[in-house]
C-alpha atoms as a PDB file:
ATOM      1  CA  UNK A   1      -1.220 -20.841 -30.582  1.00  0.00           C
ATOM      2  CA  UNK A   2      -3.792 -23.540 -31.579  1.00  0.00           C
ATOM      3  CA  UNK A   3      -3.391 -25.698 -28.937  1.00  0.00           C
ATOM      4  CA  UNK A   4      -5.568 -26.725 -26.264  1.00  0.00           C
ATOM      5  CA  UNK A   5      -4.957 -27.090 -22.585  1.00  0.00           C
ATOM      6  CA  UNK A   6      -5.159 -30.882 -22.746  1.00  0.00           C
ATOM      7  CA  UNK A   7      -2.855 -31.082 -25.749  1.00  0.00           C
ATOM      8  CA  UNK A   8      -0.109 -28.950 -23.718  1.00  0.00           C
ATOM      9  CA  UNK A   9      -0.540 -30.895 -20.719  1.00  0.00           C
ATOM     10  CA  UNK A  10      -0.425 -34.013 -22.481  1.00  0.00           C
ATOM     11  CA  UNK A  11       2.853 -33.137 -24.363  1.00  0.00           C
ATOM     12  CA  UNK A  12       4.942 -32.205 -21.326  1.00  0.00           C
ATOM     13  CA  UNK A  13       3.575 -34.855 -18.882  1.00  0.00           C
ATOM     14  CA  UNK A  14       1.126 -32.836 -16.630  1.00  0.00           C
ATOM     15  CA  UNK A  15      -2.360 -33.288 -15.536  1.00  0.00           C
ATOM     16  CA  UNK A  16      -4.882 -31.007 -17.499  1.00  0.00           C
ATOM     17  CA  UNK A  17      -6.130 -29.436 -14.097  1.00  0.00           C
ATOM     18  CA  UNK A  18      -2.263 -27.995 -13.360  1.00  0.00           C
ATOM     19  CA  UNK A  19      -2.463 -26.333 -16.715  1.00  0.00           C
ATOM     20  CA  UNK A  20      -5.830 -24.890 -16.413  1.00  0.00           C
ATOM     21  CA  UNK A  21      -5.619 -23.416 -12.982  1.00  0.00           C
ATOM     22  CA  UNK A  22      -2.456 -21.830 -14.541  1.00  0.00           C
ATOM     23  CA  UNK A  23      -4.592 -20.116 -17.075  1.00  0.00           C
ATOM     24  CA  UNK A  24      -6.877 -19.261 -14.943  1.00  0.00           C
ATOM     25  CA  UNK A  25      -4.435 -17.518 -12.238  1.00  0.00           C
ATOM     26  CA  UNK A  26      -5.288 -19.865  -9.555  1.00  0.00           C
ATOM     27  CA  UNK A  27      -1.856 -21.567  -9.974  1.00  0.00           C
ATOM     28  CA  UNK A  28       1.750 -20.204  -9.838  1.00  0.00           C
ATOM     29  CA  UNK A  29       4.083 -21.535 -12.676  1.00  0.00           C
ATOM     30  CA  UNK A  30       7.022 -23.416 -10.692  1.00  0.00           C
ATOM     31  CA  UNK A  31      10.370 -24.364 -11.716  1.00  0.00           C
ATOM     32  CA  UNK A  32       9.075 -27.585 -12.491  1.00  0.00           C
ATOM     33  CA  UNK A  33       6.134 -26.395 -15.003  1.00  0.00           C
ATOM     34  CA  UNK A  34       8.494 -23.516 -16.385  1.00  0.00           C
ATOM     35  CA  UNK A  35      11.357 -26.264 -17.688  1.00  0.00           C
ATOM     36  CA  UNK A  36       8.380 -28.246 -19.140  1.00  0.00           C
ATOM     37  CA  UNK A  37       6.578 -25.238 -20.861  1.00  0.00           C
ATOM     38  CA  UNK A  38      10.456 -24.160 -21.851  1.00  0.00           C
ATOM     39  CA  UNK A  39      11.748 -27.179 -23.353  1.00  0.00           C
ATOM     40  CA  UNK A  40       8.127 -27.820 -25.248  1.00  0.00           C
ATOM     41  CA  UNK A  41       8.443 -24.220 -26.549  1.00  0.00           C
ATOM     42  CA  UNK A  42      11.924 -23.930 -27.340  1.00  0.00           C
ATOM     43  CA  UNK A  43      12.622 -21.384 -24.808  1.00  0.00           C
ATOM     44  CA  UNK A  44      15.018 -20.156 -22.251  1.00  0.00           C
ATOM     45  CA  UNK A  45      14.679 -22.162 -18.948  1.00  0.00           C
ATOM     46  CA  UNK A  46      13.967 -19.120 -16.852  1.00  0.00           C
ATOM     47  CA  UNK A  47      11.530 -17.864 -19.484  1.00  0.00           C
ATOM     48  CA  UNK A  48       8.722 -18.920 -17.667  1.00  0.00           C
ATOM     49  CA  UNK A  49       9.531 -18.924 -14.320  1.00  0.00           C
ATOM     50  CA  UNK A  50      10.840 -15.076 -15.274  1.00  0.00           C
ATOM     51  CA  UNK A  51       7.543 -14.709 -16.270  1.00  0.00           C
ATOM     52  CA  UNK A  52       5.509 -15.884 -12.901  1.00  0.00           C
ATOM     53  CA  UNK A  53       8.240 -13.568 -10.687  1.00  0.00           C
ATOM     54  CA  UNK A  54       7.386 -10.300 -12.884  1.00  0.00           C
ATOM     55  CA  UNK A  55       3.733 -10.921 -12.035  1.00  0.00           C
ATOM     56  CA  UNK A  56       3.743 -12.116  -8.439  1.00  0.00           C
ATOM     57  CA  UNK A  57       5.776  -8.700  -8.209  1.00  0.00           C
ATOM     58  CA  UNK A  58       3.207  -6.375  -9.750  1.00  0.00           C
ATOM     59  CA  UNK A  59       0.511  -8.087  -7.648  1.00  0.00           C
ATOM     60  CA  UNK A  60       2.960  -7.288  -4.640  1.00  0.00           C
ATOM     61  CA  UNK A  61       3.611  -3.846  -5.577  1.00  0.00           C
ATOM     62  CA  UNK A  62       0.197  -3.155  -6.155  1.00  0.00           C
ATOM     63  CA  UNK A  63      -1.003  -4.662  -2.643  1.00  0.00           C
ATOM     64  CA  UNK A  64       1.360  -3.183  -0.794  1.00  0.00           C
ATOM     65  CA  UNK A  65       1.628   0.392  -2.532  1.00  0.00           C
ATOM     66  CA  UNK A  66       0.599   2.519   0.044  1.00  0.00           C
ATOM     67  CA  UNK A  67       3.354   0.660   2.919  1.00  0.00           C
ATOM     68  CA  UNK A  68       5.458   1.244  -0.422  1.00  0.00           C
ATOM     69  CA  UNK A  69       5.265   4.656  -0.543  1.00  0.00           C
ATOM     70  CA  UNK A  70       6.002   5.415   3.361  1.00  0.00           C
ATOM     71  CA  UNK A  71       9.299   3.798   3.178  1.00  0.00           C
ATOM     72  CA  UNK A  72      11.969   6.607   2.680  1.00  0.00           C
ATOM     73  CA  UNK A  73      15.302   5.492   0.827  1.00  0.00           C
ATOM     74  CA  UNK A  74      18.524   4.797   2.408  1.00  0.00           C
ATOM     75  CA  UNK A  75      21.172   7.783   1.905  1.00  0.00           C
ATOM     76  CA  UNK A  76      24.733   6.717   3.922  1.00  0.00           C
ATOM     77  CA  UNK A  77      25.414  10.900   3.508  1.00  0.00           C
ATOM     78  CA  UNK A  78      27.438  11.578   6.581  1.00  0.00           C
END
């Protein structure tokens, strides 16, 4: 996208460190940073908030897989 971390922080008001642990995975995106990124982007609002949830989920899923896979469905058959 040729722009830098410090650019993109810069531009929407947030300190350089916030961005970079975000690219780094140390930091979740919050509703905050998502309407930032969104509005500097020219995207939806949940766009990047919809992001974060898909991959905290898939981290989830793939921690918990095994406790997962015990878990039978519900069926209300009578």
């Amino acid at each position: 996208m040729d722009i830098t971390p410090y650019r993109l922080a810069k531009s929407i008001g947030i300190p350089q460190t916030r961005v970079g642990e975000i690219l780094a995975g140390r930091r979740s995106v919050t509703a905050d940073t998502g309407l930032r990124l969104s509005k500097f982007f020219s995207t939806s609002e949940g766009f990047w908030t919809g992001l974060q949830d898909d991959y905290d989920r898939a981290m989830t899923k793939d921690q918990i897989h095994d406790e997962l896979a015990k878990i039978e469905p519900y069926s209300h058959a009578a």
